[in-house]
C-alpha atoms as a PDB file:
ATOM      1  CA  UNK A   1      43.459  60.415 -11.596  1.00  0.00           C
ATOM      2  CA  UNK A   2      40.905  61.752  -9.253  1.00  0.00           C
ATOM      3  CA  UNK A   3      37.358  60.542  -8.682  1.00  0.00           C
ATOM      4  CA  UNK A   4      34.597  62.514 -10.718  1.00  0.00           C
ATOM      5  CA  UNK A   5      32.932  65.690  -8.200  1.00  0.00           C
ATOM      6  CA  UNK A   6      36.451  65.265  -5.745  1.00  0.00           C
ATOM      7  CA  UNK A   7      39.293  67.827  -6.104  1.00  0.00           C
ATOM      8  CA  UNK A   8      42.678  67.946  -4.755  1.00  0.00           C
ATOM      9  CA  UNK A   9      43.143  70.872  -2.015  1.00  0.00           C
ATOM     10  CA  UNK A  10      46.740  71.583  -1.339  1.00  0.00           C
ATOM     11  CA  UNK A  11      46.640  72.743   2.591  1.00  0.00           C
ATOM     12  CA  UNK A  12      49.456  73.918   5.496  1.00  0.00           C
ATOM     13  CA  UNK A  13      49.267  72.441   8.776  1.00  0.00           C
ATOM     14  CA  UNK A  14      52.310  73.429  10.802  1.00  0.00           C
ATOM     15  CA  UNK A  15      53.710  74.679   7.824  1.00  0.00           C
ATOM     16  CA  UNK A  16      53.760  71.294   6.243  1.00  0.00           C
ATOM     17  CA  UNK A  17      51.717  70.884   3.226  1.00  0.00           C
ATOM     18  CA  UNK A  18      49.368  68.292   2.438  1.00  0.00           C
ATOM     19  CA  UNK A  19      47.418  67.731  -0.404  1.00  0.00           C
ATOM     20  CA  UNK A  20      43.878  66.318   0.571  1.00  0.00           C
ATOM     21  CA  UNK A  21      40.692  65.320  -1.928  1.00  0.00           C
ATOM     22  CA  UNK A  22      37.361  66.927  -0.948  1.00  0.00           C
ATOM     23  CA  UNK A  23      33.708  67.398  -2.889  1.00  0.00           C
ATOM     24  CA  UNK A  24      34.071  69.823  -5.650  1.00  0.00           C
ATOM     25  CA  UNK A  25      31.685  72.055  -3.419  1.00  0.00           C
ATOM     26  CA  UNK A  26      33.096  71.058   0.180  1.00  0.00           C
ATOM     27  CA  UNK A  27      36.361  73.251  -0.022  1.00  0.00           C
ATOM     28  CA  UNK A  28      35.475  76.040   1.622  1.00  0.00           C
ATOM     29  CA  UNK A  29      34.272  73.496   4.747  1.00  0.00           C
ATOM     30  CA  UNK A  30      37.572  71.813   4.513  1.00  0.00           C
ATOM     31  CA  UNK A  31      39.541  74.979   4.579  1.00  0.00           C
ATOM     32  CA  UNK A  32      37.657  75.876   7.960  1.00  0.00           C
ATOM     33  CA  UNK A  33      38.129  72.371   9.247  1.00  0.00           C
ATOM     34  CA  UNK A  34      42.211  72.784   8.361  1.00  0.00           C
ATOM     35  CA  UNK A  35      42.322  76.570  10.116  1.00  0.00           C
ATOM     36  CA  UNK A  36      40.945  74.672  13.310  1.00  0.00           C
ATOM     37  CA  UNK A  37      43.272  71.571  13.328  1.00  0.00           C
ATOM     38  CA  UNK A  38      46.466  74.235  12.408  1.00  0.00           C
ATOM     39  CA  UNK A  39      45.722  76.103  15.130  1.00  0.00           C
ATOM     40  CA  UNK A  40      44.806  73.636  17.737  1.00  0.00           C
ATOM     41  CA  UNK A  41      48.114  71.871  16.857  1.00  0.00           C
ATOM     42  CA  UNK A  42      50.238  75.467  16.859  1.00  0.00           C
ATOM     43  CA  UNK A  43      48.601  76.174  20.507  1.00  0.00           C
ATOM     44  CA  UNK A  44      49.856  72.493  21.437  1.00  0.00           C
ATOM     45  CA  UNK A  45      53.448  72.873  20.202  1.00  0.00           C
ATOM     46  CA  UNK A  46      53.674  76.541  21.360  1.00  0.00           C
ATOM     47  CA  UNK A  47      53.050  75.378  25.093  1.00  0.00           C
ATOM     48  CA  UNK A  48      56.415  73.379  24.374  1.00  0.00           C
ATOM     49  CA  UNK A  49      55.458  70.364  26.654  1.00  0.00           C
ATOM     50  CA  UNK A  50      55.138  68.547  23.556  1.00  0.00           C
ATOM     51  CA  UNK A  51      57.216  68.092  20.825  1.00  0.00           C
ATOM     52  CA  UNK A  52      56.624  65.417  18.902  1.00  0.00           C
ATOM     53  CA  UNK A  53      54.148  65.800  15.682  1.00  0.00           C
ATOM     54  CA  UNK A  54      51.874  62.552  15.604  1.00  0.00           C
ATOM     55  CA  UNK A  55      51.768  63.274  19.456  1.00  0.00           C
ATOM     56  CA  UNK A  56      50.596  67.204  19.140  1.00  0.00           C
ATOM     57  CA  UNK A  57      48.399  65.720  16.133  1.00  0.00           C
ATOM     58  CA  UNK A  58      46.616  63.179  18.800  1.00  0.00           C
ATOM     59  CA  UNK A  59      46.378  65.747  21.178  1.00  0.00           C
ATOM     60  CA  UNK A  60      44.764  68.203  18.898  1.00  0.00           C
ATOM     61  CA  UNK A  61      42.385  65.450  17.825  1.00  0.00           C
ATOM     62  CA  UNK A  62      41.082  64.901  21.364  1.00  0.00           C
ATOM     63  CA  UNK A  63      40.802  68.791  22.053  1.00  0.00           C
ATOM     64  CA  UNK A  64      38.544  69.049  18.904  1.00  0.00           C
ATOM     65  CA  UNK A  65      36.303  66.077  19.909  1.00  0.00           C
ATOM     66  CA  UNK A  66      35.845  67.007  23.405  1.00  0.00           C
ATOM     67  CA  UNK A  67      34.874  70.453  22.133  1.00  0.00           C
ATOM     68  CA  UNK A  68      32.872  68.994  19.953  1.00  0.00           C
ATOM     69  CA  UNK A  69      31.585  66.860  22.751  1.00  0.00           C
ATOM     70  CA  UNK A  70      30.761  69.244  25.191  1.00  0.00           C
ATOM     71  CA  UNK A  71      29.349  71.475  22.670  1.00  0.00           C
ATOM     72  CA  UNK A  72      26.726  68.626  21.073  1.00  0.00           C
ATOM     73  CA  UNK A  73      25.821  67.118  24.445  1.00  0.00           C
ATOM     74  CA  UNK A  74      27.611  64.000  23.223  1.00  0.00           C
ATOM     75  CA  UNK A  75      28.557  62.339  20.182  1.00  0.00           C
ATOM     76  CA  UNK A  76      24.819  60.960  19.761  1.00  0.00           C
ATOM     77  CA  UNK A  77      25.310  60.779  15.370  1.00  0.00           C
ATOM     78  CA  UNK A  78      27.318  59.619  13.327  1.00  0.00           C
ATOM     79  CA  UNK A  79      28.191  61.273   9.733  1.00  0.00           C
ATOM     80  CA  UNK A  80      30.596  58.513   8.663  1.00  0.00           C
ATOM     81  CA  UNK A  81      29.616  56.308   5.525  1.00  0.00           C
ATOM     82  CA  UNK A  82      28.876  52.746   6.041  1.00  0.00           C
ATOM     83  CA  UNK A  83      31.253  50.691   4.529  1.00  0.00           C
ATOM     84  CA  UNK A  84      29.313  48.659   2.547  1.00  0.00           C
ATOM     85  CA  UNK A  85      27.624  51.274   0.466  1.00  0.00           C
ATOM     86  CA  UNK A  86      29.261  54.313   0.624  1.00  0.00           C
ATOM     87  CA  UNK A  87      26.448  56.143   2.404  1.00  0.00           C
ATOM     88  CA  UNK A  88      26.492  58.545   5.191  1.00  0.00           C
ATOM     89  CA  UNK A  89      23.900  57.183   8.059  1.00  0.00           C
ATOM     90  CA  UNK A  90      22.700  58.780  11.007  1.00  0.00           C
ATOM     91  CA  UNK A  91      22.854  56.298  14.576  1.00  0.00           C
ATOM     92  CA  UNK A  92      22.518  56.487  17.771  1.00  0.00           C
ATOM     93  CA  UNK A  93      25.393  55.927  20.228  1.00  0.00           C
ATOM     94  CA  UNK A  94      24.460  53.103  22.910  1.00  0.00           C
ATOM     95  CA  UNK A  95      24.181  54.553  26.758  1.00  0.00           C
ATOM     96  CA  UNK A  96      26.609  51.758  27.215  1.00  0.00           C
ATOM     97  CA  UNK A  97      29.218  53.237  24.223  1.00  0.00           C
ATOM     98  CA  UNK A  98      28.785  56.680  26.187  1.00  0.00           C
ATOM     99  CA  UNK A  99      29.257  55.631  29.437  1.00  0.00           C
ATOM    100  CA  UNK A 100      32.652  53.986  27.601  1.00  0.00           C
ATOM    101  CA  UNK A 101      33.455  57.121  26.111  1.00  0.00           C
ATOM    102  CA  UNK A 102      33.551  59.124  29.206  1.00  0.00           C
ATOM    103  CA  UNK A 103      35.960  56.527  30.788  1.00  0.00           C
ATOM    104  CA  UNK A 104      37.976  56.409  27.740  1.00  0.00           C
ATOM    105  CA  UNK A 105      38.482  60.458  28.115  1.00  0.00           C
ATOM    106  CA  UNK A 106      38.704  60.306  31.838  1.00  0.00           C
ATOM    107  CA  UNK A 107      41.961  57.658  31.250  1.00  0.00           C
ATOM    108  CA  UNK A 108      43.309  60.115  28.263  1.00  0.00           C
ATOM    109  CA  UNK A 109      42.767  63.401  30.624  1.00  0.00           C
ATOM    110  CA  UNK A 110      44.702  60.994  33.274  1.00  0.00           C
ATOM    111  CA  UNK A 111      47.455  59.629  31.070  1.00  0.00           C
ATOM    112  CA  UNK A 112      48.296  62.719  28.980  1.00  0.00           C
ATOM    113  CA  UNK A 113      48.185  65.093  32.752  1.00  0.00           C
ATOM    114  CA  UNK A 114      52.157  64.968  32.734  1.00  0.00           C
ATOM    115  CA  UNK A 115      51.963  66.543  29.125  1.00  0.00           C
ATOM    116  CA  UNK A 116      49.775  69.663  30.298  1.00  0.00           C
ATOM    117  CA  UNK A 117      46.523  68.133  28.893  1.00  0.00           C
ATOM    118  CA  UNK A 118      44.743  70.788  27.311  1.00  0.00           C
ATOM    119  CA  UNK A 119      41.140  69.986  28.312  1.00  0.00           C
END
């Protein structure tokens, strides 16, 4: 039974399907958002230092953030909905939660070298 205005998109990643729930009017989005992970993950796997899938899949995740990263300036909002009631709310990160996140991708960059880190 699916929730009213969400819809079930059935998607490919590393030619394993998944089906995942989006807004009626957020598939298109979605689809993008799948075409970027796919390929991150195929570019990962391809370089064959890596074969494990929830390892390429952690890997991919931290290419797209730091992209994401460098391309924002730094994760200064956040789109995710508060848990208490559902809504999306915009924050600022904390100089102290940048200066946190920087470390934390300096030790991933450092940790992840012997794997041919992609970033």
């Amino acid at each position: 039974m699916s929730k009213p205005g969400i819809k079930q998109v059935e998607v490919q990643i590393m030619s394993q399907t998944y089906m995942l729930a989006c807004p009626k009017d957020g598939e298109e989005a979605l689809r993008e958002a799948v075409t970027k992970v796919d390929a991150a993950m195929c570019r990962i796997r391809d370089a064959g230092k890596v074969k494990a899938r929830d390892r390429i899949a952690v890997l991919a995740a931290l290419n797209i953030a730091f992209e994401l990263y460098q391309k924002d300036g730094g994760f200064r909002t956040s789109s995710f909905g508060n848990a208490e009631t559902g809504d999306a709310e915009t924050a600022a990160v904390d100089p102290d939660q940048e200066t946190q996140l920087q470390a934390l991708l300096h030790r991933l960059d450092v940790a992840l070298a012997p794997d041919g880190r992609l970033f």
